[in-house]
PDB file of N, CA and C in Angstrom:
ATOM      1  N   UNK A   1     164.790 203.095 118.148  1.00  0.00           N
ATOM      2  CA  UNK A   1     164.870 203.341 116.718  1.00  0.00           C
ATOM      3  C   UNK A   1     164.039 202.275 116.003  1.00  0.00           C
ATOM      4  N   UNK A   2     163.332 202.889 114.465  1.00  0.00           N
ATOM      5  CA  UNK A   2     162.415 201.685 114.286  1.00  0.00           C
ATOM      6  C   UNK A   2     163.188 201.415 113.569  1.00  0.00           C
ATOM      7  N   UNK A   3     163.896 200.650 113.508  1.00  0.00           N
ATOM      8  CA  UNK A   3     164.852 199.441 111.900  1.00  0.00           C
ATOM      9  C   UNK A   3     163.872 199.321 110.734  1.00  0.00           C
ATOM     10  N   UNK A   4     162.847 198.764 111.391  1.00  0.00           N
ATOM     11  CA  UNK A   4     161.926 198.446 109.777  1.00  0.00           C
ATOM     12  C   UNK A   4     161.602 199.582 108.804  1.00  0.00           C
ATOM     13  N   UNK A   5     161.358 200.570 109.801  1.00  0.00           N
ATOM     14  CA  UNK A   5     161.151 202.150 109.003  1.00  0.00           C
ATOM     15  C   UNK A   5     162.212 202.433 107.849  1.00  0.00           C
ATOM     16  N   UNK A   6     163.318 202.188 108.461  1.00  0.00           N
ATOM     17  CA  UNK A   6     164.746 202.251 108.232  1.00  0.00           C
ATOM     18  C   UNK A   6     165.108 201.258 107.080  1.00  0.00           C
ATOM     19  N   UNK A   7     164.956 200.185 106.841  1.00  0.00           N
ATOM     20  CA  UNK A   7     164.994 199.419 106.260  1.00  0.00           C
ATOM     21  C   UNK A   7     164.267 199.301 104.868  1.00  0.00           C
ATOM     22  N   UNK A   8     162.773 199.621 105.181  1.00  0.00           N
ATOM     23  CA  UNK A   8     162.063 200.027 104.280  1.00  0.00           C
ATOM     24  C   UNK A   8     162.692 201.302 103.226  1.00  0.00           C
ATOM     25  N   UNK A   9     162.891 202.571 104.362  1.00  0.00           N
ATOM     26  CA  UNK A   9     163.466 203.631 103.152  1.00  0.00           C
ATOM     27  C   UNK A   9     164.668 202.973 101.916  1.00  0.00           C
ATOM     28  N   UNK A  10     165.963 201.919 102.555  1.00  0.00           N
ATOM     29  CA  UNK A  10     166.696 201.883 102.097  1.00  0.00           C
ATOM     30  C   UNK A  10     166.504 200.657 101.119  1.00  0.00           C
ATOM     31  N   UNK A  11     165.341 199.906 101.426  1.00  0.00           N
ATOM     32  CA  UNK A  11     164.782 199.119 100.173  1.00  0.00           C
ATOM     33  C   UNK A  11     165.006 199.683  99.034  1.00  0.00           C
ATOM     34  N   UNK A  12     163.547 200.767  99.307  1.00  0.00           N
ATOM     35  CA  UNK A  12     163.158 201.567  98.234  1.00  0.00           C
ATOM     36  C   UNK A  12     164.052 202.374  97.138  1.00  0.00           C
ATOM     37  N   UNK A  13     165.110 202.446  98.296  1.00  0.00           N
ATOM     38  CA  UNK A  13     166.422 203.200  97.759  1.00  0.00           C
ATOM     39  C   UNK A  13     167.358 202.547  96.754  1.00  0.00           C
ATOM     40  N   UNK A  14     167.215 200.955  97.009  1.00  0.00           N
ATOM     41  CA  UNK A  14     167.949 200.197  96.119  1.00  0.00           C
ATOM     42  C   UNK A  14     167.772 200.174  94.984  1.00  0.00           C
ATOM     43  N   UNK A  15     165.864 199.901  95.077  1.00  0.00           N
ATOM     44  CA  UNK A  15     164.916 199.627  93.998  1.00  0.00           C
ATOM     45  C   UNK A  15     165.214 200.582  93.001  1.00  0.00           C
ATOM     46  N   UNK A  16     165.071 202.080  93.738  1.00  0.00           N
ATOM     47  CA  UNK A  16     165.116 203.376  92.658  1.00  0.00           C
ATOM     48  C   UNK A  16     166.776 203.319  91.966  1.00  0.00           C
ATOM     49  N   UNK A  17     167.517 202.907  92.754  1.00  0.00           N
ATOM     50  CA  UNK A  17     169.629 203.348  92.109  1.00  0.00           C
ATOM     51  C   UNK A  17     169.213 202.206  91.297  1.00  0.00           C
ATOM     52  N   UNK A  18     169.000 200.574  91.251  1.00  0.00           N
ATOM     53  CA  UNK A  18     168.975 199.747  90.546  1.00  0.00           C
ATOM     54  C   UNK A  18     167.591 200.312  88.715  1.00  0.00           C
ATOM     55  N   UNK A  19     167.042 200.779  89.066  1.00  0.00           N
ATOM     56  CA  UNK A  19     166.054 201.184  87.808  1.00  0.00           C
ATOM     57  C   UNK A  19     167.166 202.007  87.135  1.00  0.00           C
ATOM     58  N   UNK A  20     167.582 203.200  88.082  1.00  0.00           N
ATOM     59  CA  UNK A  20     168.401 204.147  87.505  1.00  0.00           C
ATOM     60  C   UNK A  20     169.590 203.829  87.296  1.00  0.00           C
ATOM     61  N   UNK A  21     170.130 202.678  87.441  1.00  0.00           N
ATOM     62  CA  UNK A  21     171.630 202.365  86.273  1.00  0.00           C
ATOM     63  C   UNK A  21     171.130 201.213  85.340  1.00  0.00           C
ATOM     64  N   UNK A  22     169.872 200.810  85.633  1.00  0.00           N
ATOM     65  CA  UNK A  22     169.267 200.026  84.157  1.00  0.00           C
ATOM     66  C   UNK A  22     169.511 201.074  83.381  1.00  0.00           C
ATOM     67  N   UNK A  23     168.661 202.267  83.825  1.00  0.00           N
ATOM     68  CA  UNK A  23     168.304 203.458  82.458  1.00  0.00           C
ATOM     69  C   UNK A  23     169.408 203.697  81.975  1.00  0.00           C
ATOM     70  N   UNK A  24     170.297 204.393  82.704  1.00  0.00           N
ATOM     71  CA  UNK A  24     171.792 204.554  82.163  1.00  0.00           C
ATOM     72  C   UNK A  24     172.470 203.802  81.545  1.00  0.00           C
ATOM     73  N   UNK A  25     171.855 202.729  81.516  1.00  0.00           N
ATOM     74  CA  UNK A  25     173.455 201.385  80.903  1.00  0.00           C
ATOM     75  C   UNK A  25     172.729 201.313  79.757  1.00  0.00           C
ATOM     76  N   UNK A  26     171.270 201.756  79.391  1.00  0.00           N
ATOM     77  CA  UNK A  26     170.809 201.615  77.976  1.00  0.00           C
ATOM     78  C   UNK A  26     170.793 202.894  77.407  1.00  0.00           C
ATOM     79  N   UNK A  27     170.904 204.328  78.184  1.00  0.00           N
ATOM     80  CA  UNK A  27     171.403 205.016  77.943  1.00  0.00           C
ATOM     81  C   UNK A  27     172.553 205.271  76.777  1.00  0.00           C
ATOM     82  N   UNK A  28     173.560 204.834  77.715  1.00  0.00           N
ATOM     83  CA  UNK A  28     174.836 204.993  77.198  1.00  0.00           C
ATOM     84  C   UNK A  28     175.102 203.940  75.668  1.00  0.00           C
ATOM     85  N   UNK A  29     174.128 202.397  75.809  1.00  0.00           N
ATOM     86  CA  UNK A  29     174.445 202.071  74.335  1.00  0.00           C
ATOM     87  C   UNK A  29     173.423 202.597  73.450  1.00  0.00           C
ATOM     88  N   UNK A  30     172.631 203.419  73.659  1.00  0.00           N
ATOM     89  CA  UNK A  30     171.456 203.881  72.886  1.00  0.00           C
ATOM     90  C   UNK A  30     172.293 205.513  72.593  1.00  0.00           C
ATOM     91  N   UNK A  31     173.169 205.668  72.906  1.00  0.00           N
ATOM     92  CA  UNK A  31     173.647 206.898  72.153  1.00  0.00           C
ATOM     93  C   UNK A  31     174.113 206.697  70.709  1.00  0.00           C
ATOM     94  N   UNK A  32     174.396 206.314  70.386  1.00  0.00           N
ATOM     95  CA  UNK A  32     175.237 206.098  69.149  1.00  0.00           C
ATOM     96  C   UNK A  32     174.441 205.160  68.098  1.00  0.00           C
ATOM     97  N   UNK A  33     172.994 205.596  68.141  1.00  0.00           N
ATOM     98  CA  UNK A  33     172.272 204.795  67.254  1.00  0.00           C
ATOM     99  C   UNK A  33     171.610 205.565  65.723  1.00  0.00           C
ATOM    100  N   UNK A  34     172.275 206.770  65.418  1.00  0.00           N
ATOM    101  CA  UNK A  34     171.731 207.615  64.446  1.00  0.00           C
ATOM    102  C   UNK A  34     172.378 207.070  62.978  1.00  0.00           C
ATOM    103  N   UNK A  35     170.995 206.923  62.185  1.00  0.00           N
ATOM    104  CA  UNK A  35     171.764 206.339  60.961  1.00  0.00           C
ATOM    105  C   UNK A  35     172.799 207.190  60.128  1.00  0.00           C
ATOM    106  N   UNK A  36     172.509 208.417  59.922  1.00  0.00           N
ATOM    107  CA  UNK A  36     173.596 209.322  59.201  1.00  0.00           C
ATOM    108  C   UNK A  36     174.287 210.101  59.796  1.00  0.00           C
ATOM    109  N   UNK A  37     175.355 210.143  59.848  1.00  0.00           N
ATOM    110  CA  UNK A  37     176.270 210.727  61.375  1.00  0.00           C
ATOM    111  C   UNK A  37     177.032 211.656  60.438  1.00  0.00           C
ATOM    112  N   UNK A  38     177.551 212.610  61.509  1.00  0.00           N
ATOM    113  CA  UNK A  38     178.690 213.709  60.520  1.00  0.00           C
ATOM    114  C   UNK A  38     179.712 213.505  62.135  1.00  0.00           C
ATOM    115  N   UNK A  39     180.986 214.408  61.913  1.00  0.00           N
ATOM    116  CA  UNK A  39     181.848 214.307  63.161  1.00  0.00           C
ATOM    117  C   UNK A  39     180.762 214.939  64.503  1.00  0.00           C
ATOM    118  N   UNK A  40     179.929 216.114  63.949  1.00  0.00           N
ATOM    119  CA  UNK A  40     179.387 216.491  64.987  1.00  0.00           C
ATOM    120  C   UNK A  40     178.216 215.293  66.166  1.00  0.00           C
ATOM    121  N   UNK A  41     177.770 214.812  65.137  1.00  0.00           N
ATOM    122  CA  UNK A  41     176.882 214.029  65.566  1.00  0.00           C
ATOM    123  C   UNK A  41     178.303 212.588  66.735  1.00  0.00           C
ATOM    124  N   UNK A  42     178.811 211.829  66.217  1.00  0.00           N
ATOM    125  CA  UNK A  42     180.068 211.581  66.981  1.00  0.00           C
ATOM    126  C   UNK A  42     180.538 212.248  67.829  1.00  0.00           C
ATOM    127  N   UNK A  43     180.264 213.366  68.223  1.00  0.00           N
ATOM    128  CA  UNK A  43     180.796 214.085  69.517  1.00  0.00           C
ATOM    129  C   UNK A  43     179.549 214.169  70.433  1.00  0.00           C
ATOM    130  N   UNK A  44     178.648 214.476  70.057  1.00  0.00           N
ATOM    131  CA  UNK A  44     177.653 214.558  70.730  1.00  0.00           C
ATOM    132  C   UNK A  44     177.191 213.667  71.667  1.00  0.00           C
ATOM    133  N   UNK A  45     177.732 212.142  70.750  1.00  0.00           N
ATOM    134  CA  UNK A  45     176.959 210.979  71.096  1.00  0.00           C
ATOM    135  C   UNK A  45     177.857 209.918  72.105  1.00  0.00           C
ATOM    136  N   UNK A  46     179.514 210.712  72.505  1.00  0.00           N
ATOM    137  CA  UNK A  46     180.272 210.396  72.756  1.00  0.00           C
ATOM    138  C   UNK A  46     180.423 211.287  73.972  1.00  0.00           C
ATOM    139  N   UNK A  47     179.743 211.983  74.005  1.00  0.00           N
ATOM    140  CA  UNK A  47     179.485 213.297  75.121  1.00  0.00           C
ATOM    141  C   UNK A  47     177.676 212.884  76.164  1.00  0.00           C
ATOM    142  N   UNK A  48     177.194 212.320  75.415  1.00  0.00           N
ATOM    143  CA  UNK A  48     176.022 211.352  75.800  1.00  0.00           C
ATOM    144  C   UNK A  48     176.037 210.255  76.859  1.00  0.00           C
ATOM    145  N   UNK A  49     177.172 209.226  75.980  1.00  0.00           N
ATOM    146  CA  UNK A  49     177.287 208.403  76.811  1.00  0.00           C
ATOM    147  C   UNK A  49     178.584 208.939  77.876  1.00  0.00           C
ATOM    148  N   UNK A  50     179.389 209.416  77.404  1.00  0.00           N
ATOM    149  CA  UNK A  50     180.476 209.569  78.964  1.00  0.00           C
ATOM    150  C   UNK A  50     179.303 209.840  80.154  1.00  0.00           C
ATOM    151  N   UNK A  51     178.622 211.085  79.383  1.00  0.00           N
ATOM    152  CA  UNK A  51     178.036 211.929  80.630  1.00  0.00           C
ATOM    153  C   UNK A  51     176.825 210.368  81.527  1.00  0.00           C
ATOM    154  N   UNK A  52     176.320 209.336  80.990  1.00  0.00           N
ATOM    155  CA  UNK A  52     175.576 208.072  81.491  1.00  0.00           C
ATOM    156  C   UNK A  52     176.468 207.510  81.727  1.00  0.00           C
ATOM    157  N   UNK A  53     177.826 207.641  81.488  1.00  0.00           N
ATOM    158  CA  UNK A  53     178.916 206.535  82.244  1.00  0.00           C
ATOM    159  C   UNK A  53     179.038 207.079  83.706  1.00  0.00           C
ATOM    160  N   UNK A  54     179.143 208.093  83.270  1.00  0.00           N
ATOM    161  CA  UNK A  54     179.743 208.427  85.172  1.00  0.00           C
ATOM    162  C   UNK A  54     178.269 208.953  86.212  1.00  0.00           C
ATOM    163  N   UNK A  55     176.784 209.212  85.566  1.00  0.00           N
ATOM    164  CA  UNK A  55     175.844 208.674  86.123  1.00  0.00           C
ATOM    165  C   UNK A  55     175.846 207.218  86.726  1.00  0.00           C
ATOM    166  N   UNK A  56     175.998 206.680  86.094  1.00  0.00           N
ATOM    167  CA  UNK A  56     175.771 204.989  86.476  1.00  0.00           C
ATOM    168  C   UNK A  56     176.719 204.782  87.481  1.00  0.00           C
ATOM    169  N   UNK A  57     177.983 204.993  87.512  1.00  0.00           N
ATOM    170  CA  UNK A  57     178.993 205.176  88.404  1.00  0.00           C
ATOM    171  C   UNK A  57     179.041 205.729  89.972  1.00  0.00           C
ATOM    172  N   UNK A  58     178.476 207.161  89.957  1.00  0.00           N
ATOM    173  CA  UNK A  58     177.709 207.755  90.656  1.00  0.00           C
ATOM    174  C   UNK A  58     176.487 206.439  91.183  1.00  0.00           C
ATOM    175  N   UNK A  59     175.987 206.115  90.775  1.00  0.00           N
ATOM    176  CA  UNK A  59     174.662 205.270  91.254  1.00  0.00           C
ATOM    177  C   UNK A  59     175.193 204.654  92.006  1.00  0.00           C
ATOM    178  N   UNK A  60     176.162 203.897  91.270  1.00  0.00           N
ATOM    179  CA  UNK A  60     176.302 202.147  91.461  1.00  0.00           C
ATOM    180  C   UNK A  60     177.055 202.787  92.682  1.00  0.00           C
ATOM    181  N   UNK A  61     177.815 203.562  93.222  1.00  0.00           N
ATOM    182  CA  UNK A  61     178.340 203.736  94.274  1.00  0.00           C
ATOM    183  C   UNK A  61     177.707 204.314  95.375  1.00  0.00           C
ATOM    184  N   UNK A  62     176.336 205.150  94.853  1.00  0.00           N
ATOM    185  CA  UNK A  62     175.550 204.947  96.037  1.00  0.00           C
ATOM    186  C   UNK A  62     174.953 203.683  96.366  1.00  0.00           C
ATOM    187  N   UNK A  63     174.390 202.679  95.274  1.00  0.00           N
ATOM    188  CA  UNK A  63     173.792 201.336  95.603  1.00  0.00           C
ATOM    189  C   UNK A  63     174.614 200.143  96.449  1.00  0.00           C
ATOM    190  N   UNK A  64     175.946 200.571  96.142  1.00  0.00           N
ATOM    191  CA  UNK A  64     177.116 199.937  97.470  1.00  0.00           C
ATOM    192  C   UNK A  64     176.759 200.288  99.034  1.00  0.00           C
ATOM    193  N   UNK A  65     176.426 201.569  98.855  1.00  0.00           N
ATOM    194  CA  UNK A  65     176.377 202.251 100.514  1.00  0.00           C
ATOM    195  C   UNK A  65     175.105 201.778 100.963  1.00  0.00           C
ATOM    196  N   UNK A  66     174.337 201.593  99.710  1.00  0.00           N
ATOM    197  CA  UNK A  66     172.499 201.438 100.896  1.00  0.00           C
ATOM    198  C   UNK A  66     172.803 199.978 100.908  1.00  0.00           C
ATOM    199  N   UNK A  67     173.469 198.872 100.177  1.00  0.00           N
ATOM    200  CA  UNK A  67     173.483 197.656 100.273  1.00  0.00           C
ATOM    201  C   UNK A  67     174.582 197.251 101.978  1.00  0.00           C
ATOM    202  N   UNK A  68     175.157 198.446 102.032  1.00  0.00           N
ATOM    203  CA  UNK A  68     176.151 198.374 103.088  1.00  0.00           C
ATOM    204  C   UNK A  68     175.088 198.638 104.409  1.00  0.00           C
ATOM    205  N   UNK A  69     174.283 199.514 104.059  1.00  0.00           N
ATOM    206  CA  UNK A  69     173.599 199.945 105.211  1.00  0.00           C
ATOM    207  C   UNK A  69     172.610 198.568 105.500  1.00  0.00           C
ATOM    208  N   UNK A  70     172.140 197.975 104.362  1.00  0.00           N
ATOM    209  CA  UNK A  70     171.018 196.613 104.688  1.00  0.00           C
ATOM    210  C   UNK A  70     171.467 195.625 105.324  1.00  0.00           C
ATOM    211  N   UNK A  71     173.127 195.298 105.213  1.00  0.00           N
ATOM    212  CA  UNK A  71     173.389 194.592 105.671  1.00  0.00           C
ATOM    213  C   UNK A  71     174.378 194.876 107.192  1.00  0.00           C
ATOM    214  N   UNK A  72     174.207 196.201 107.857  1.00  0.00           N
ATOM    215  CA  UNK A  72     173.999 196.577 109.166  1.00  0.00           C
ATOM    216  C   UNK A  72     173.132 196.085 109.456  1.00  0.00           C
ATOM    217  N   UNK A  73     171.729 196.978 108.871  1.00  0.00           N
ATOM    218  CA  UNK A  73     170.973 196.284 109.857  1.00  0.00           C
ATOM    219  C   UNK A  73     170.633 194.575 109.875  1.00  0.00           C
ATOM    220  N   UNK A  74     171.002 193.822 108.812  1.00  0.00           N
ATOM    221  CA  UNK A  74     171.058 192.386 109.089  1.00  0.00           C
ATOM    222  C   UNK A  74     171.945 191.991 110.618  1.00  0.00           C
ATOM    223  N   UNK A  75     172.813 192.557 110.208  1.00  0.00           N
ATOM    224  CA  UNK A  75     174.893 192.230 111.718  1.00  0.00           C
ATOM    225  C   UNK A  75     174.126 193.154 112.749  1.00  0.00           C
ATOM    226  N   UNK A  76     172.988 193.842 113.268  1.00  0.00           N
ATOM    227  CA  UNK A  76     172.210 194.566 114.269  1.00  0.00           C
ATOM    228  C   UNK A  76     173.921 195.718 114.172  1.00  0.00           C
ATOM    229  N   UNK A  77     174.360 196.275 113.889  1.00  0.00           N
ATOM    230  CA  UNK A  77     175.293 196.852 113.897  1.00  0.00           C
ATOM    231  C   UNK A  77     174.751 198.819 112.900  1.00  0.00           C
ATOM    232  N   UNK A  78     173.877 198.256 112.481  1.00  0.00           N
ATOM    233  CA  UNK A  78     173.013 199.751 111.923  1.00  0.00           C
ATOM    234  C   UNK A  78     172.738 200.900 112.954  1.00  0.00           C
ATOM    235  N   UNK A  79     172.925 202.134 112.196  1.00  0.00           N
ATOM    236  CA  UNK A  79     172.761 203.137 113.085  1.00  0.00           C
ATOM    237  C   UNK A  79     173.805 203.463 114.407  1.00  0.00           C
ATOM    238  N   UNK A  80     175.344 202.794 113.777  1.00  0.00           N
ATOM    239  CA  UNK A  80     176.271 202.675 114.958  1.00  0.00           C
ATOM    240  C   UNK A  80     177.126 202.915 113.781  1.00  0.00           C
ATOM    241  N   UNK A  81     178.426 204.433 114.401  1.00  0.00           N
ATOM    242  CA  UNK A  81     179.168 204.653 113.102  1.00  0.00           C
ATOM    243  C   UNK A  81     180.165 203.347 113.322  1.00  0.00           C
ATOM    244  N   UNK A  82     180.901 203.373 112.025  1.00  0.00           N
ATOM    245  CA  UNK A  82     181.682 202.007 111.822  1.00  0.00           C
ATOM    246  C   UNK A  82     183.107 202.238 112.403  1.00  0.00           C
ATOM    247  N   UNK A  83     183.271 203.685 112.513  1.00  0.00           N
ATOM    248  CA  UNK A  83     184.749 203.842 113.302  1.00  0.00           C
ATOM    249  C   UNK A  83     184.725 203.844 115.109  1.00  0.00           C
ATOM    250  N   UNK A  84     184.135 204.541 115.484  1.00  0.00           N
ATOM    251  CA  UNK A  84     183.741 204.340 116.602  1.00  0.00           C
ATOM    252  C   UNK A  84     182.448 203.955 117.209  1.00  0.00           C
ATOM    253  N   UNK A  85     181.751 203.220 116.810  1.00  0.00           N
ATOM    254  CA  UNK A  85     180.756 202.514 117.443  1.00  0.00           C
ATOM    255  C   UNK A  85     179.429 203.676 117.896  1.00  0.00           C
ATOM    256  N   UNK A  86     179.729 204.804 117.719  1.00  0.00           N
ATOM    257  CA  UNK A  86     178.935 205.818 118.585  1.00  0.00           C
ATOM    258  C   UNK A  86     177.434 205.857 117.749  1.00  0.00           C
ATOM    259  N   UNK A  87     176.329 206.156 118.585  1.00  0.00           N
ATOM    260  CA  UNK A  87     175.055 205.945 117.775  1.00  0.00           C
ATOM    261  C   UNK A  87     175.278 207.702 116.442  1.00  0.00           C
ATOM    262  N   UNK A  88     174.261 207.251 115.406  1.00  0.00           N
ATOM    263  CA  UNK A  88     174.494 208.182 114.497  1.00  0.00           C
ATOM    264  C   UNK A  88     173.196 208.562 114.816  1.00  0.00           C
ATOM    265  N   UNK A  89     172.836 210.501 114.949  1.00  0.00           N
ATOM    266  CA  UNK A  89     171.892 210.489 114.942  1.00  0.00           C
ATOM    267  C   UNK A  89     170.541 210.346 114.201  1.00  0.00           C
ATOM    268  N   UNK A  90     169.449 210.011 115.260  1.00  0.00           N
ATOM    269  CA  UNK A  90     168.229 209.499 113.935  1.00  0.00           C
ATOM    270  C   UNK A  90     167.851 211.175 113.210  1.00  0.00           C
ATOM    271  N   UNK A  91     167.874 212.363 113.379  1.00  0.00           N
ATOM    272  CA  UNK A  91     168.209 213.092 111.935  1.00  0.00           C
ATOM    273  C   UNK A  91     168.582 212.869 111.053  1.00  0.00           C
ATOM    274  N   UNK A  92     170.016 212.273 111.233  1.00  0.00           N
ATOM    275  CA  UNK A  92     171.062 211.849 110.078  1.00  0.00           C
ATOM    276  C   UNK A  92     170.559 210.749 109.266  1.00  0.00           C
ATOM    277  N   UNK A  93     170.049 209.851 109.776  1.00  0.00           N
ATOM    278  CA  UNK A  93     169.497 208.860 109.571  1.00  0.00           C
ATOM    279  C   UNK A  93     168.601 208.924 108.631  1.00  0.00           C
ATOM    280  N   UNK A  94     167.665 209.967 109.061  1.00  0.00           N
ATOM    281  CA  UNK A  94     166.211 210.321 108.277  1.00  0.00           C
ATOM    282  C   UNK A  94     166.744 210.782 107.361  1.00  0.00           C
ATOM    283  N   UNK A  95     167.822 211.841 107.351  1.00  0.00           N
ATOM    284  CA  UNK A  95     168.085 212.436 105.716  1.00  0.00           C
ATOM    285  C   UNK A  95     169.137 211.658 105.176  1.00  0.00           C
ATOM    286  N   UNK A  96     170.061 210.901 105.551  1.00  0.00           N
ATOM    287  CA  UNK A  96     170.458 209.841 105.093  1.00  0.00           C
ATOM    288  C   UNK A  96     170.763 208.236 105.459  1.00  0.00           C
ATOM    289  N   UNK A  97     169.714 207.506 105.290  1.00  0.00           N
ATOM    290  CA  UNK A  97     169.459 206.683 105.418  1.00  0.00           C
ATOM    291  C   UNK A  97     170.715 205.368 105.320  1.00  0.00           C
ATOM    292  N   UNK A  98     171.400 205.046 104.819  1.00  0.00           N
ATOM    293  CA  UNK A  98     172.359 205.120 104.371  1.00  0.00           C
ATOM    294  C   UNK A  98     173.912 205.288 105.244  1.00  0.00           C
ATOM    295  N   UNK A  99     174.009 206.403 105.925  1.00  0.00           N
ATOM    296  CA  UNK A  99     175.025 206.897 106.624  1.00  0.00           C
ATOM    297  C   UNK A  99     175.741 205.764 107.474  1.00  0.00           C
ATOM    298  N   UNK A 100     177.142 205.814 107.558  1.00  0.00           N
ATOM    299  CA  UNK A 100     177.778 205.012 108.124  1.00  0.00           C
ATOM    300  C   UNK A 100     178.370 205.628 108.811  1.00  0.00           C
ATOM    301  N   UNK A 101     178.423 207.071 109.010  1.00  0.00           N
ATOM    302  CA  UNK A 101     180.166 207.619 109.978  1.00  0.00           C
ATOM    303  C   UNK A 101     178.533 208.333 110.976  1.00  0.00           C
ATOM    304  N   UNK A 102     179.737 208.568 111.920  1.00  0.00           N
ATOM    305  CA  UNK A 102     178.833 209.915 113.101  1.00  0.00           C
ATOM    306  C   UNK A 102     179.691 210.779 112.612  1.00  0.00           C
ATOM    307  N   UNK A 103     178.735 211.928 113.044  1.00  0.00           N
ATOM    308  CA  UNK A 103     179.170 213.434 111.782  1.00  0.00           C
ATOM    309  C   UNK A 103     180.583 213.838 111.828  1.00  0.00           C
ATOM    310  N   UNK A 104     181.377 213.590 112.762  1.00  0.00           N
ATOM    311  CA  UNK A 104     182.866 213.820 113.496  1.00  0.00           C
ATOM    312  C   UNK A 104     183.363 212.977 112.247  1.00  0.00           C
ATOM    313  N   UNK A 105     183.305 211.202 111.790  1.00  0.00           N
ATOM    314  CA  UNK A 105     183.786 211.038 111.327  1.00  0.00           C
ATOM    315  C   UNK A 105     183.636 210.954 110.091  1.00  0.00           C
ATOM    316  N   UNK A 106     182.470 211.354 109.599  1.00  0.00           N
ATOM    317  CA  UNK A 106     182.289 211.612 108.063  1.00  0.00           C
ATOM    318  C   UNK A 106     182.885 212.838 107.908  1.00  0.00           C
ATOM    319  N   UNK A 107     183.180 213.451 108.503  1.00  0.00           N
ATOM    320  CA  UNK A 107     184.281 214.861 107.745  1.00  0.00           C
ATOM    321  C   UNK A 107     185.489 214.353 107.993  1.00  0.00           C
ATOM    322  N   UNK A 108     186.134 213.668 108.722  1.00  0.00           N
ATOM    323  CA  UNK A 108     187.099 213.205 108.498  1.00  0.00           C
ATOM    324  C   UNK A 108     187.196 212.556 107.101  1.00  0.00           C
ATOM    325  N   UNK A 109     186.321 211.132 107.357  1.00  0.00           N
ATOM    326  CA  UNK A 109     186.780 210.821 106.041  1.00  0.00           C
ATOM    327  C   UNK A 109     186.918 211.517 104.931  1.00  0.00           C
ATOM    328  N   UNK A 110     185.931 212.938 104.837  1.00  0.00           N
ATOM    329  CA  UNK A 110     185.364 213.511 103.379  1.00  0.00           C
ATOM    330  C   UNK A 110     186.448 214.481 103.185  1.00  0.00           C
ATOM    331  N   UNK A 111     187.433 214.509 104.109  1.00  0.00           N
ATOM    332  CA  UNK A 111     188.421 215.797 104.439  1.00  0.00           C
ATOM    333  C   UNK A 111     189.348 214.413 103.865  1.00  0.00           C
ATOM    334  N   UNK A 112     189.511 213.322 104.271  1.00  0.00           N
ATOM    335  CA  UNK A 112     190.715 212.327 103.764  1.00  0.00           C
ATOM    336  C   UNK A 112     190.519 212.080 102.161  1.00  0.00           C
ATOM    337  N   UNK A 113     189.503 212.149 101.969  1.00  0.00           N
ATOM    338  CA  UNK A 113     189.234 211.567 100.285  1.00  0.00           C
ATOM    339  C   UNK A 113     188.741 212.719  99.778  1.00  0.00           C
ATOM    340  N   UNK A 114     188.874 213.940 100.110  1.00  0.00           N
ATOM    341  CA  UNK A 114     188.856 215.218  99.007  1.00  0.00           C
ATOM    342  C   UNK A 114     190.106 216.025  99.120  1.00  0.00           C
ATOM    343  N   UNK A 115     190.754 215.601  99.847  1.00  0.00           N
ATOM    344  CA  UNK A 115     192.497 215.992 100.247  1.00  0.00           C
ATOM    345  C   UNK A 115     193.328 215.631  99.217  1.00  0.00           C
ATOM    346  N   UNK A 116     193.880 217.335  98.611  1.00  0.00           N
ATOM    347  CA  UNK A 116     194.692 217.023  97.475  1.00  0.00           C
ATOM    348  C   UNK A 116     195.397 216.479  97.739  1.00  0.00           C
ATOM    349  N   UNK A 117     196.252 215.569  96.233  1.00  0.00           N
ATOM    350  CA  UNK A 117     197.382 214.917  96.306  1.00  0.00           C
ATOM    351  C   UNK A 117     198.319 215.766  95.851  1.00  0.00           C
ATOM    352  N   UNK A 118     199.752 215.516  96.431  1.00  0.00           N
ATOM    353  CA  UNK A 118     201.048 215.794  95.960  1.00  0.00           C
ATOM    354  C   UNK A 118     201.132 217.083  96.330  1.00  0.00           C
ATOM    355  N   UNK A 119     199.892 217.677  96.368  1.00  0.00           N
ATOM    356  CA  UNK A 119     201.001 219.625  96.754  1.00  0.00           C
ATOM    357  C   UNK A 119     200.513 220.387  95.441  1.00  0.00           C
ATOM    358  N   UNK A 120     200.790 221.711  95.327  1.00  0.00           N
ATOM    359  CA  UNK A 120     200.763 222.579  94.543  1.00  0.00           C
ATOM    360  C   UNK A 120     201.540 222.399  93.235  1.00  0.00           C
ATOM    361  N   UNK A 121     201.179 222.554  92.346  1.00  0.00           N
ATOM    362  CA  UNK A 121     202.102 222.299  91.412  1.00  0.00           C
ATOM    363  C   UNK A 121     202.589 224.019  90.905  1.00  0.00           C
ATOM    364  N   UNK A 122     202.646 225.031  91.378  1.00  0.00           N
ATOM    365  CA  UNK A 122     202.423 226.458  90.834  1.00  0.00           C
ATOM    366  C   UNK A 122     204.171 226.565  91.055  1.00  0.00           C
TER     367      UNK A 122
END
């Protein structure tokens, strides 16, 4: 496996999530800059920024995972899922650079953290 290849994508990857929650965080205070406002204009602009709040959010939580992945490959521990050690394949790899589970256990997890809570309420 080439690491540097690897490494490189997830640079780049930082570079781009870090530009893109700059934009968003000026985003979100650049909504609410209109000098004559009516209620509509206040909804709009309050509908602006939520919608750049949870962009940035979204980001910043992918920029956790590629910072997680850089510092695999620092611990030589990259490209090895984190639950069972098993290599992840370099497909997976290529389309997500990033990836920490082998495919077995990323549906687990994605099955543990999209698993309703509490039951039906009907």
């Amino acid at each position: 496996m080439n690491i540097e290849h690897f490494k490189h994508l997830l640079e780049a990857k930082r570079r781009e999530l870090l530009g893109e929650i700059a934009d968003l965080k000026e985003e979100a205070r650049g909504a609410g800059g209109a000098e004559v406002r009516d209620i509509t204009d206040d909804a709009t602009s309050a509908q602006a920024s939520g919608q750049a709040l949870e962009q940035e959010t979204l980001a910043s939580q992918s920029l956790v995972q590629v910072e997680d992945a850089l510092k695999r490959i620092e611990n030589g521990t990259y490209g090895k899922c984190i639950v069972c050690g098993k290599p992840i394949p370099l497909a997976r790899l290529e389309a997500v650079p990033w990836a920490a589970y082998c495919l077995e256990h990323q549906e687990k997890h994605d099955r543990a953290t999209h698993a309703p809570k509490g039951g039906s309420k009907i």
